[in-house]
N, C-alpha and C. Protein backbone atom coordinates (compact mmCIF):
# COMPACT_ATOMS: atom_id res chain seq x y z
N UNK A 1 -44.56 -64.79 6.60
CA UNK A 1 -43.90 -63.82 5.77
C UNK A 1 -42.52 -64.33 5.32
N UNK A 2 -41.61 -65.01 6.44
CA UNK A 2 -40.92 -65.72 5.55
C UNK A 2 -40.36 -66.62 5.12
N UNK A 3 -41.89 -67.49 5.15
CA UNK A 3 -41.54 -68.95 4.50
C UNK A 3 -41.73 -67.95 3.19
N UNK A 4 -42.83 -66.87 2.51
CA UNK A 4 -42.74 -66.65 1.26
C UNK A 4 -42.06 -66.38 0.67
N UNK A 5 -40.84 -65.50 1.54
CA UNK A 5 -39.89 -64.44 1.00
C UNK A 5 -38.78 -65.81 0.29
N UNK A 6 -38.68 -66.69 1.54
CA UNK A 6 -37.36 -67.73 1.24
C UNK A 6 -38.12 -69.12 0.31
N UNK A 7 -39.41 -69.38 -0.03
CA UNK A 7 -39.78 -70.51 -0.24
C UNK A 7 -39.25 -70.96 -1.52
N UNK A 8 -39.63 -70.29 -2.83
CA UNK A 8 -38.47 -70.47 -3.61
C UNK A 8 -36.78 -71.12 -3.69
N UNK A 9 -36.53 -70.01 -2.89
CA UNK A 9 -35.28 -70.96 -2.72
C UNK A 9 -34.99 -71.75 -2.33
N UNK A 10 -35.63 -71.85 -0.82
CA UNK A 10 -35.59 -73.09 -0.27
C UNK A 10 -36.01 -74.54 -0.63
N UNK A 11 -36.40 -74.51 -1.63
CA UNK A 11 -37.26 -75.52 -2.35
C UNK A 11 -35.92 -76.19 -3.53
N UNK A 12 -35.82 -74.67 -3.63
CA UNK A 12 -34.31 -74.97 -4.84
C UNK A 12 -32.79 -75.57 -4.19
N UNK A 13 -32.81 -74.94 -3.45
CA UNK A 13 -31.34 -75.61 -2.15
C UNK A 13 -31.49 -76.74 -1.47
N UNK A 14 -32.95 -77.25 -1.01
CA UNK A 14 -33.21 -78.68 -0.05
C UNK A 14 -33.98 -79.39 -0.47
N UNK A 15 -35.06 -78.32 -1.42
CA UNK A 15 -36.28 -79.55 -1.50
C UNK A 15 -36.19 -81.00 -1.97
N UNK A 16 -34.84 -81.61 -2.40
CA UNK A 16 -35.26 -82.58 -3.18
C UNK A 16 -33.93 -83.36 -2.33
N UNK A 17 -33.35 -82.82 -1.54
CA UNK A 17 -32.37 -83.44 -0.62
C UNK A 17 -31.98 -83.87 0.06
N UNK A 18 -32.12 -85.33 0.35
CA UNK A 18 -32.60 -86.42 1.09
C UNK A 18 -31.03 -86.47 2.36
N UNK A 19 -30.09 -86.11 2.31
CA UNK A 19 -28.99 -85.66 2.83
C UNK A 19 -29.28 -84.38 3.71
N UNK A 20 -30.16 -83.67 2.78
CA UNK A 20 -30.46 -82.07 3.90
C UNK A 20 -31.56 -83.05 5.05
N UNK A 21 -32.56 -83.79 4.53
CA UNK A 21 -33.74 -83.93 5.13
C UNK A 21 -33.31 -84.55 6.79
N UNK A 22 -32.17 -85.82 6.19
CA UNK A 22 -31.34 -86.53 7.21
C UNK A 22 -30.66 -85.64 8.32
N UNK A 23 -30.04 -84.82 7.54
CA UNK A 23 -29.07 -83.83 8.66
C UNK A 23 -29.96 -82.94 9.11
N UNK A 24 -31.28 -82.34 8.73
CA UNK A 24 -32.24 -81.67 9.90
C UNK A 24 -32.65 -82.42 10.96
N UNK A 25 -32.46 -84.23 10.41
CA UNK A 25 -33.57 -84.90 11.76
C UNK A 25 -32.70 -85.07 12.57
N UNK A 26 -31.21 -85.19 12.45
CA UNK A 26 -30.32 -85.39 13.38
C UNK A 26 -30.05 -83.87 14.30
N UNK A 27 -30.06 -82.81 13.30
CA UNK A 27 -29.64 -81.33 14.14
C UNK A 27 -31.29 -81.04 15.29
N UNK A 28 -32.13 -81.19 14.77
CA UNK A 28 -33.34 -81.41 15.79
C UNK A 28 -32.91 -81.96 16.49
N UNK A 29 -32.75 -83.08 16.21
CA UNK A 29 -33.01 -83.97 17.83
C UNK A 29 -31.38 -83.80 18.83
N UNK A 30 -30.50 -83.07 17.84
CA UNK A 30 -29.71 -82.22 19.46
C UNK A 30 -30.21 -81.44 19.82
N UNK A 31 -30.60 -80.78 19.25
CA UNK A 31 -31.44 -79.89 19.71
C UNK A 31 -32.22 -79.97 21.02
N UNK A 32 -33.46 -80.78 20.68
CA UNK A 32 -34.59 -81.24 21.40
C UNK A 32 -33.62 -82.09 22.72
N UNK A 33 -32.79 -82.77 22.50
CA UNK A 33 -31.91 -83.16 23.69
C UNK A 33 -31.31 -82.14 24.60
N UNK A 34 -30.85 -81.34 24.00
CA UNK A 34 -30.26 -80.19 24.69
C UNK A 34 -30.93 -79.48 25.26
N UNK A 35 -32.21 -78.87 24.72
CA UNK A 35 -33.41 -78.49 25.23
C UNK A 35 -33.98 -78.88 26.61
N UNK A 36 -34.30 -80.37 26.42
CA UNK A 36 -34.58 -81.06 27.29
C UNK A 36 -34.09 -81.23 28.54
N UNK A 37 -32.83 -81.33 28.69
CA UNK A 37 -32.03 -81.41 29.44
C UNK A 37 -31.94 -80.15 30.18
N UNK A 38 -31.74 -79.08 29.63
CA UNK A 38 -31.67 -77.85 30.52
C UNK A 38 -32.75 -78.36 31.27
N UNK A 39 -33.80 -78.04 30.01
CA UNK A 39 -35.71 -77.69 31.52
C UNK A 39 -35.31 -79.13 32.35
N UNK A 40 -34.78 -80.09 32.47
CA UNK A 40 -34.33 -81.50 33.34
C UNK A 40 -33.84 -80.66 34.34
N UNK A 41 -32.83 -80.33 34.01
CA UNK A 41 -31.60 -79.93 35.31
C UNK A 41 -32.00 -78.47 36.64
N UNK A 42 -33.38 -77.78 35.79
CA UNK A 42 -33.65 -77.08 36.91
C UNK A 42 -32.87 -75.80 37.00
N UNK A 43 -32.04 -75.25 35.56
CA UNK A 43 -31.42 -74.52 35.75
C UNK A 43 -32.28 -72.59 35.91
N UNK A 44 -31.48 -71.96 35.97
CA UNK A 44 -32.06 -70.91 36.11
C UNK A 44 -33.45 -70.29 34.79
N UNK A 45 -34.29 -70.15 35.15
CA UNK A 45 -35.18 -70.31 34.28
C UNK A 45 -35.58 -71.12 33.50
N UNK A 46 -35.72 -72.52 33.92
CA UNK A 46 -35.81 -73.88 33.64
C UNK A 46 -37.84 -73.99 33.75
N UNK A 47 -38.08 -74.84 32.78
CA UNK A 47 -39.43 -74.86 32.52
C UNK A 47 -39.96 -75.95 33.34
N UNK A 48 -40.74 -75.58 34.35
CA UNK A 48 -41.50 -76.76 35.70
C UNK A 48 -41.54 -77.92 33.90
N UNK A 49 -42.12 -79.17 34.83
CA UNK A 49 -42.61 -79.99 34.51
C UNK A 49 -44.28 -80.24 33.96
N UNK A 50 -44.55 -79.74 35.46
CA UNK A 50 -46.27 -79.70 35.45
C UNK A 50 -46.53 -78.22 34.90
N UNK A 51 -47.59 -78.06 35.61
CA UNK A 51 -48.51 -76.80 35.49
C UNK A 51 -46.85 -75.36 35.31
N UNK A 52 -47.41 -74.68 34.52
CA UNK A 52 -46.62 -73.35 35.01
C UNK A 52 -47.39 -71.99 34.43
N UNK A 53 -46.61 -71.33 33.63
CA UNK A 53 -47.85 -70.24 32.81
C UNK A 53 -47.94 -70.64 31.50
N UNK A 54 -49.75 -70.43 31.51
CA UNK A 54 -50.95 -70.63 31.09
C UNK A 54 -50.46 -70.03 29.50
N UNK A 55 -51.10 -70.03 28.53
CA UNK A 55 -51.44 -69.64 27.13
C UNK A 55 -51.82 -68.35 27.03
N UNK A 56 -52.61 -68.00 28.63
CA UNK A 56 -53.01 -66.59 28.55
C UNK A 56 -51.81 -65.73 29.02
N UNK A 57 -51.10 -66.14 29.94
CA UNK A 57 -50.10 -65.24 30.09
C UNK A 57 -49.13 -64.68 29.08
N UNK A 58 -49.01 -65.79 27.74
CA UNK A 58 -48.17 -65.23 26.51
C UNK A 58 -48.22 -63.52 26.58
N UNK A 59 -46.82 -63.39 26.24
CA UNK A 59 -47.18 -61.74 25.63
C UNK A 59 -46.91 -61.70 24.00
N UNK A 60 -47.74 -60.55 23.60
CA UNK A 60 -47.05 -60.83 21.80
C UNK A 60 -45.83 -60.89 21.46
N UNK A 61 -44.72 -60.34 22.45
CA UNK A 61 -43.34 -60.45 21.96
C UNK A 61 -42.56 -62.03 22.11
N UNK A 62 -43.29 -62.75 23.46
CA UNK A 62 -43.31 -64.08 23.25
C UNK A 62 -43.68 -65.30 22.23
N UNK A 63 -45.23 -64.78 21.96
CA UNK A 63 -45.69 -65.26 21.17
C UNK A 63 -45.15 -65.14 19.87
N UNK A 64 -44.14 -63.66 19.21
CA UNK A 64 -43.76 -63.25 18.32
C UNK A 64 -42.54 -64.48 18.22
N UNK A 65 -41.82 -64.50 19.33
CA UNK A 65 -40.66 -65.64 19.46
C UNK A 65 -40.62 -66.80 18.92
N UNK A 66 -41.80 -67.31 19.54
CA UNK A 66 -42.21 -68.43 19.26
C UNK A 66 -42.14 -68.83 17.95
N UNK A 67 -42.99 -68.04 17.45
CA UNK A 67 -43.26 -67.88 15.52
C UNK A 67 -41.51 -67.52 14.93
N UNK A 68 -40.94 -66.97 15.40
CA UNK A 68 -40.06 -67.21 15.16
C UNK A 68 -39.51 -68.76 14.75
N UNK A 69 -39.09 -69.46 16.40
CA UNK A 69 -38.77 -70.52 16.03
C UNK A 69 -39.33 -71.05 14.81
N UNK A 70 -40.58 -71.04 14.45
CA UNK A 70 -41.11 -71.72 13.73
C UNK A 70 -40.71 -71.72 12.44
N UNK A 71 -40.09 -70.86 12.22
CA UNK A 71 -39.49 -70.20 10.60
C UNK A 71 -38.60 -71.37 10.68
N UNK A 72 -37.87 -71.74 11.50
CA UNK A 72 -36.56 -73.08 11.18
C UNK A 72 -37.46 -74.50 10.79
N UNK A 73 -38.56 -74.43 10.64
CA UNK A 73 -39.04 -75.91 9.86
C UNK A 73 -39.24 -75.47 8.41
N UNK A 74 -38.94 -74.44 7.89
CA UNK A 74 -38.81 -74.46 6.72
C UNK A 74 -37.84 -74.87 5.99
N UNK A 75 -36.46 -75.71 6.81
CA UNK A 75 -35.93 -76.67 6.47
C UNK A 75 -36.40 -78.34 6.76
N UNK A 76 -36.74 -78.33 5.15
CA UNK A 76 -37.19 -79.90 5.13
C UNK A 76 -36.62 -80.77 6.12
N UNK A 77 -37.24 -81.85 6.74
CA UNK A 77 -37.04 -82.86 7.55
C UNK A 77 -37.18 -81.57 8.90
N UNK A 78 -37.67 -80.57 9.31
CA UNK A 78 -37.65 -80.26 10.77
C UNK A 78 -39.00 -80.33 11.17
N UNK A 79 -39.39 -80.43 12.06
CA UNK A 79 -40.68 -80.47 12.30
C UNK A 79 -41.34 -78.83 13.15
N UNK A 80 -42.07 -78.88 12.41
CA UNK A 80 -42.76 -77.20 12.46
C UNK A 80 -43.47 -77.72 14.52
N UNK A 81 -43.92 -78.78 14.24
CA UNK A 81 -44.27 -78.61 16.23
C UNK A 81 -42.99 -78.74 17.56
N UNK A 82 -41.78 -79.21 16.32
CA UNK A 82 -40.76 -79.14 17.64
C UNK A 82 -40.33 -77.79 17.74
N UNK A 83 -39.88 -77.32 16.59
CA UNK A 83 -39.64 -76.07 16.41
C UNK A 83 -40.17 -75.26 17.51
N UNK A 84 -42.06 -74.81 17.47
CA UNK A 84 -42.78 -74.47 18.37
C UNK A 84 -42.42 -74.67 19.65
N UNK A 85 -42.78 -75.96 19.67
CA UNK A 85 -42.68 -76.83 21.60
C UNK A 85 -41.03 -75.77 22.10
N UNK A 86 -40.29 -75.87 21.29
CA UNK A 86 -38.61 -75.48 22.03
C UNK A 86 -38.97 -74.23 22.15
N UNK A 87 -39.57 -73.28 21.27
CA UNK A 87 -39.35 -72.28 21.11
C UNK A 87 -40.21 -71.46 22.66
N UNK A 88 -41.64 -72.46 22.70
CA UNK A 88 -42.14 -72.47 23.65
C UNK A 88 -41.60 -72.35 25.58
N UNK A 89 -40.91 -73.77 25.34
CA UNK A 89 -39.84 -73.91 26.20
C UNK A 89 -39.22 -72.71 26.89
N UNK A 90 -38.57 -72.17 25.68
CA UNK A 90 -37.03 -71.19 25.72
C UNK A 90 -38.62 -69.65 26.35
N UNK A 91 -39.53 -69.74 26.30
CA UNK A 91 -40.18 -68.27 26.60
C UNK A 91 -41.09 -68.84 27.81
N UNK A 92 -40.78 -69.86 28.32
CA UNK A 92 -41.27 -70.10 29.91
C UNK A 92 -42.30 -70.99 29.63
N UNK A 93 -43.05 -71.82 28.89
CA UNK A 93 -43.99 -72.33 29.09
C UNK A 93 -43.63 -74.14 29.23
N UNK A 94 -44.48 -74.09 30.26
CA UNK A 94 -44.28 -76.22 30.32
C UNK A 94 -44.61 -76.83 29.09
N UNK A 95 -44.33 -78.00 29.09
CA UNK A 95 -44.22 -78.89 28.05
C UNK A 95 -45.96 -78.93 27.37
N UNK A 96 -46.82 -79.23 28.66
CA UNK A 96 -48.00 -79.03 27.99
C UNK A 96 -48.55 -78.25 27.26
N UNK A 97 -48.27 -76.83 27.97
CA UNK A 97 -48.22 -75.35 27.63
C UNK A 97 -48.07 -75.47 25.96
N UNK A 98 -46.69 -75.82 25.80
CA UNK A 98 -45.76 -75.28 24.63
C UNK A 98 -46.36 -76.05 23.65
N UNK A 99 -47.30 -77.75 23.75
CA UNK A 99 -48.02 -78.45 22.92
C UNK A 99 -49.30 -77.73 22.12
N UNK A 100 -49.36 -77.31 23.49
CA UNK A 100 -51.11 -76.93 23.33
C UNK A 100 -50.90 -75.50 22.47
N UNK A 101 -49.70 -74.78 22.50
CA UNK A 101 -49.78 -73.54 21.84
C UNK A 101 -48.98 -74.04 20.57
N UNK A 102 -48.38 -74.81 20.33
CA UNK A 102 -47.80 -75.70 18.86
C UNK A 102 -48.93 -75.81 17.93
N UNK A 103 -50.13 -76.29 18.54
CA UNK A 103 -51.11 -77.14 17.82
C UNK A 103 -52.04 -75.79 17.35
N UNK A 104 -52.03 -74.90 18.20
CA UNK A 104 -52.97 -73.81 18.12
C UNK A 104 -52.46 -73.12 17.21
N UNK A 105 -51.13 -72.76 17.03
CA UNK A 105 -50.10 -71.85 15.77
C UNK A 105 -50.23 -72.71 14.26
N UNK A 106 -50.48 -74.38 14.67
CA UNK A 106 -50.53 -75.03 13.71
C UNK A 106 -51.84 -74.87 13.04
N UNK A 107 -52.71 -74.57 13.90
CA UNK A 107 -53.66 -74.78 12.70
C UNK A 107 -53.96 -73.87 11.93
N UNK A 108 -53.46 -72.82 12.53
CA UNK A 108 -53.64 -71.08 12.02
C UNK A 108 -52.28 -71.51 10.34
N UNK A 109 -51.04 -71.68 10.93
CA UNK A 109 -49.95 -71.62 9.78
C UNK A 109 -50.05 -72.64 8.97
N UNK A 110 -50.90 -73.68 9.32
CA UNK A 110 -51.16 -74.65 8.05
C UNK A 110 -52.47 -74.57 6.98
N UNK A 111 -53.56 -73.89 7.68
CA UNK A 111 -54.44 -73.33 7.08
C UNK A 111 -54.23 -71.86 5.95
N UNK A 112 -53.57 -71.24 7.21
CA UNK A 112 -52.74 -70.22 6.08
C UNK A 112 -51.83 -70.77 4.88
N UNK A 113 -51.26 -71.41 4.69
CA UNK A 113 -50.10 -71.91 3.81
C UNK A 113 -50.88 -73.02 3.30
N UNK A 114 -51.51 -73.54 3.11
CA UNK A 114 -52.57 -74.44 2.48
C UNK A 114 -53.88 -73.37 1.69
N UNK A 115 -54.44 -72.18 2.00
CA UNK A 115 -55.12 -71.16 1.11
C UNK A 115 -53.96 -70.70 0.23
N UNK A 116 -52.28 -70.15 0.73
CA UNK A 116 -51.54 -70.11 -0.49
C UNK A 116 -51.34 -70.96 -1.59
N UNK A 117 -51.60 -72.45 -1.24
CA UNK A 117 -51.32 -73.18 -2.01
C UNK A 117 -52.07 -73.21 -2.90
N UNK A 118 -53.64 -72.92 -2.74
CA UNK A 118 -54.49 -73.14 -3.56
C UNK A 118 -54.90 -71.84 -4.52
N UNK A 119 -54.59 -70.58 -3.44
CA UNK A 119 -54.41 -69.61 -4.46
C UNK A 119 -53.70 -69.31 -5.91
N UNK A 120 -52.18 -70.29 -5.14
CA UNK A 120 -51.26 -70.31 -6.57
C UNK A 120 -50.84 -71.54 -7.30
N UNK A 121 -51.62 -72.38 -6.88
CA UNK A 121 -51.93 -73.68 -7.67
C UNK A 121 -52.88 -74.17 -7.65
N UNK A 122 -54.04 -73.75 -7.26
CA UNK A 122 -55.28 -74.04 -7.00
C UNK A 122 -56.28 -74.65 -8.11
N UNK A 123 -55.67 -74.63 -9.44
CA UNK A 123 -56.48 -74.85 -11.29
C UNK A 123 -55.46 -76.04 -11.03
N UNK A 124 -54.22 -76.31 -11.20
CA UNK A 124 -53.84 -77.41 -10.85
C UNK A 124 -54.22 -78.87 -10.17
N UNK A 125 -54.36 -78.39 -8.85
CA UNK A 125 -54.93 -79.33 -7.92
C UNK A 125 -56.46 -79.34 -8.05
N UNK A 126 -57.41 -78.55 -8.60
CA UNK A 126 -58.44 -78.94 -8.83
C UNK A 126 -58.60 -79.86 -10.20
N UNK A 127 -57.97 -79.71 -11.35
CA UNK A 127 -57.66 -80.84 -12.62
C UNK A 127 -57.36 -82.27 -11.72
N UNK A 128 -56.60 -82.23 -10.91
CA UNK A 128 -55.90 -83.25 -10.07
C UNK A 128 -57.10 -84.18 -9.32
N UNK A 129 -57.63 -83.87 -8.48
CA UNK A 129 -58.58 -83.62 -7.40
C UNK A 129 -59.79 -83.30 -7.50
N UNK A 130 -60.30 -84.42 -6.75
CA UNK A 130 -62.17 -84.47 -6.82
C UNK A 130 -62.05 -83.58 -5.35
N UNK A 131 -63.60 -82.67 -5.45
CA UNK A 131 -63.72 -82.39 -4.25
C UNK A 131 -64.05 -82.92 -2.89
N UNK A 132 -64.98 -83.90 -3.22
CA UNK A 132 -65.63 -84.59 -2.06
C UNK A 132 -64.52 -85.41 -1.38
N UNK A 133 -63.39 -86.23 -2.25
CA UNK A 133 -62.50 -86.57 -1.67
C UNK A 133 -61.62 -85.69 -0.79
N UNK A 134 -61.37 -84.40 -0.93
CA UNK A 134 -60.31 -83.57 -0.23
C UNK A 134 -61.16 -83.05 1.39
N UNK A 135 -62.63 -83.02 0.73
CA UNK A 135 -63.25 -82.40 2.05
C UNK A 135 -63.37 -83.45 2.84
N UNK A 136 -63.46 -84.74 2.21
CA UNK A 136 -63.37 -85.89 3.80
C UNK A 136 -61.90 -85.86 4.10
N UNK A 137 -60.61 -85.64 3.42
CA UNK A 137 -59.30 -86.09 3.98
C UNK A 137 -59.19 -84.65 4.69
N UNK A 138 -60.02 -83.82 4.86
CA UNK A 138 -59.92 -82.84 5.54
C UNK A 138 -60.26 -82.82 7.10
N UNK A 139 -61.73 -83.46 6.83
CA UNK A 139 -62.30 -83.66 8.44
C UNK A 139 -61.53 -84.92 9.17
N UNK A 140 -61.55 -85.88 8.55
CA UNK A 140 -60.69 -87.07 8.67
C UNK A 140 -59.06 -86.62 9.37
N UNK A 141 -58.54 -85.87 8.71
CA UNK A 141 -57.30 -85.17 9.10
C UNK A 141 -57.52 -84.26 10.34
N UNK A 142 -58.43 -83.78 10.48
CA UNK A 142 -59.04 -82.47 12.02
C UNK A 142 -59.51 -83.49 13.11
N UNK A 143 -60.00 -84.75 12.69
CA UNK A 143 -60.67 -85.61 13.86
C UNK A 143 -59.28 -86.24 14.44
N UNK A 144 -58.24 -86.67 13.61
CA UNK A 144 -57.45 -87.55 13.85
C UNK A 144 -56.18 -86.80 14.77
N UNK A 145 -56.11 -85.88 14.24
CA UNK A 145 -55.39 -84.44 14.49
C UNK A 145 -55.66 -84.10 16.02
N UNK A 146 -57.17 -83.90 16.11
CA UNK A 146 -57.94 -83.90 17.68
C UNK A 146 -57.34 -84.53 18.82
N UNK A 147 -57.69 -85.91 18.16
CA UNK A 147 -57.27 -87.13 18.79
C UNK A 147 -55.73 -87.22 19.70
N UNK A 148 -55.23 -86.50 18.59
CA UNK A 148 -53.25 -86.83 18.72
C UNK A 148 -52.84 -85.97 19.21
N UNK A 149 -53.38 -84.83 19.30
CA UNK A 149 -53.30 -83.92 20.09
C UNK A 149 -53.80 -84.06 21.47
N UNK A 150 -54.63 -84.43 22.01
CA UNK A 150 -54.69 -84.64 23.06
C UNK A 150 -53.93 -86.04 23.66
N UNK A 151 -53.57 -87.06 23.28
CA UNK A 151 -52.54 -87.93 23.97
C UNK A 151 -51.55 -87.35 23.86
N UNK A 152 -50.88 -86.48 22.84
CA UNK A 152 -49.05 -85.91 22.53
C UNK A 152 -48.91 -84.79 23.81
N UNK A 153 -50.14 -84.04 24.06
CA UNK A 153 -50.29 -83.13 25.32
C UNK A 153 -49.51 -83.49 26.49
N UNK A 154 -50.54 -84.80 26.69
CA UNK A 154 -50.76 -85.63 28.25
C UNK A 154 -49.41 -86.20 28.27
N UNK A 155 -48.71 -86.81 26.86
CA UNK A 155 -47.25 -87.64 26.97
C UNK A 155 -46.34 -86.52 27.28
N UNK A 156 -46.38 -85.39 26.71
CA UNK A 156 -45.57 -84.56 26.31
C UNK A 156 -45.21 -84.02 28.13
N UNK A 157 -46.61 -83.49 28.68
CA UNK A 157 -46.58 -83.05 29.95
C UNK A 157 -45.67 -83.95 30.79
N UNK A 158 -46.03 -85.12 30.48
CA UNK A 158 -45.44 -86.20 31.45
C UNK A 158 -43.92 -86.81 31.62
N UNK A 159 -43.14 -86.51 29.95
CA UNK A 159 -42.31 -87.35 29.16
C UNK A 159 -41.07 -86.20 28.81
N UNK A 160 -41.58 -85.50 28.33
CA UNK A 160 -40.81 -84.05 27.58
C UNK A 160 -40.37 -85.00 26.34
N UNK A 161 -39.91 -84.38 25.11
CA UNK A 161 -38.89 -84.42 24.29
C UNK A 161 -37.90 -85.41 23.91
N UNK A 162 -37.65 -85.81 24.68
CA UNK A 162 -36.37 -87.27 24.48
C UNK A 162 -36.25 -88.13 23.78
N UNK A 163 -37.66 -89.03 24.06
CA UNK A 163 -37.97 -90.20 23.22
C UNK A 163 -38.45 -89.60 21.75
N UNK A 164 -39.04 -88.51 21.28
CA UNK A 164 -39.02 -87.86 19.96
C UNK A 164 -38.01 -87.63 19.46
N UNK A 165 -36.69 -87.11 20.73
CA UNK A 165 -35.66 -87.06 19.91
C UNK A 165 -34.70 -88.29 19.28
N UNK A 166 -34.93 -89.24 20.11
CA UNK A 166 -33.74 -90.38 19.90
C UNK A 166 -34.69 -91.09 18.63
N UNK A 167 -35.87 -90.59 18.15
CA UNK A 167 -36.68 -91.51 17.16
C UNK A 167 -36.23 -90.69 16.12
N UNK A 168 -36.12 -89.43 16.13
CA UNK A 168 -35.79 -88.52 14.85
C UNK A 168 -33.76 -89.33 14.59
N UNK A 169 -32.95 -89.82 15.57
CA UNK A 169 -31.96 -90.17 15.33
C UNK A 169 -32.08 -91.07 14.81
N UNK A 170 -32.78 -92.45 14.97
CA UNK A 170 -32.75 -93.51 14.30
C UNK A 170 -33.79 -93.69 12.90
N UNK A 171 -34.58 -92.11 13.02
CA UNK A 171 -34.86 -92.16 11.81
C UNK A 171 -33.88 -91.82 10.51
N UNK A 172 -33.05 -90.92 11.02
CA UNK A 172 -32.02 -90.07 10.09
C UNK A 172 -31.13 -91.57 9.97
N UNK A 173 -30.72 -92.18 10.63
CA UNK A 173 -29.95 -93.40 10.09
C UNK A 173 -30.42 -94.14 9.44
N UNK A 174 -31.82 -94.63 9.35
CA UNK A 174 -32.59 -95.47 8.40
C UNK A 174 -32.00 -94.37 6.95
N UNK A 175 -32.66 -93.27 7.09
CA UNK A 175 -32.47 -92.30 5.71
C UNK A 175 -31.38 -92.58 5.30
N UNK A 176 -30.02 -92.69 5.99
CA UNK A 176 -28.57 -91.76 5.19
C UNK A 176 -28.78 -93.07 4.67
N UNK A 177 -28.86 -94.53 5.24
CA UNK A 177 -28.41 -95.82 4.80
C UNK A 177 -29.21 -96.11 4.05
N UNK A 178 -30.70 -95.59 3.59
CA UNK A 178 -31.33 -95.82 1.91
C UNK A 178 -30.44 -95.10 0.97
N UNK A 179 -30.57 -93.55 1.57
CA UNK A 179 -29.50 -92.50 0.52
C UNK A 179 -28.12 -93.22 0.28
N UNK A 180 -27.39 -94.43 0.96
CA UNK A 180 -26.21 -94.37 0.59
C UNK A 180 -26.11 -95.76 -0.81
């Protein structure tokens, strides 16, 4: 509801802003450091490592949270699964937890927002676009997707956050230093 309300604009204020894209990958990954570090240190309501509560224990006001976070990747350069994973985090769930419910929100909010696309550009991208090609980069994209999802799980459980974040830093420096 409101990527629709803001998409417009947001498109008009960042979309083409290779400076915004840079300064999201850097504000993530304090983020994701900071994040990290709490559930590290064990502080009061700090997220175990391993096992903790399950996907079923979510409540909708958690789950509502969550989706929340998720609204902040509608600034270009953020990533809609870190978003999740933290948001995850911050409502008690382990790292695996917070993957496995990233990927599950993902396929629901990218499927959703991919039928908008085609609803309101859909004569477009079909002039554009053969079908048979989109339905293999489709399955092709769900197998591969499968795949990465289950190693990002197992790393994620094991690893947390860190090394994603210090890659989103040295990605944002590659960026500013093309942009400059």
């Amino acid at each position: 509801m409101i990527g629709l309300l803001l998409d417009d604009w947001i498109e008009a204020k960042l979309g083409n802003n290779i400076h915004a894209v840079a300064g999201a990958l850097i504000v993530g990954a304090i983020v994701m450091l900071a994040v990290e570090r709490w559930r590290k240190n064990g502080n009061r309501g700090a997220i175990p490592t391993g096992e903790g509560p399950g996907l079923d224990d979510l409540t909708i006001g958690k789950s509502v949270m969550i989706g929340f976070f998720q609204c902040f990747a509608m600034w270009p350069g953020t990533s809609r699964s870190m978003t999740t994973i933290i948001g995850g985090y911050l409502v008690g769930l382990s790292p695996a937890h917070a993957a496995q419910f990233s990927f599950l929100l993902g396929l629901i909010t990218l499927t959703a927002a991919s039928g908008y696309k085609l609803v309101s550009d859909g004569g477009n991208m079909l002039a554009a676009l053969q079908v048979g090609p989109v339905i293999l980069g489709c399955v092709v994209a769900f197998v591969s997707a499968a795949l990465a999802v289950k190693w990002f799980v197992g790393y994620l459980g094991r690893h947390g956050l860190s090394l994603f974040a210090w890659y989103r830093i040295a990605l944002a420096i590659a960026v500013f230093a093309i942009a400059a």
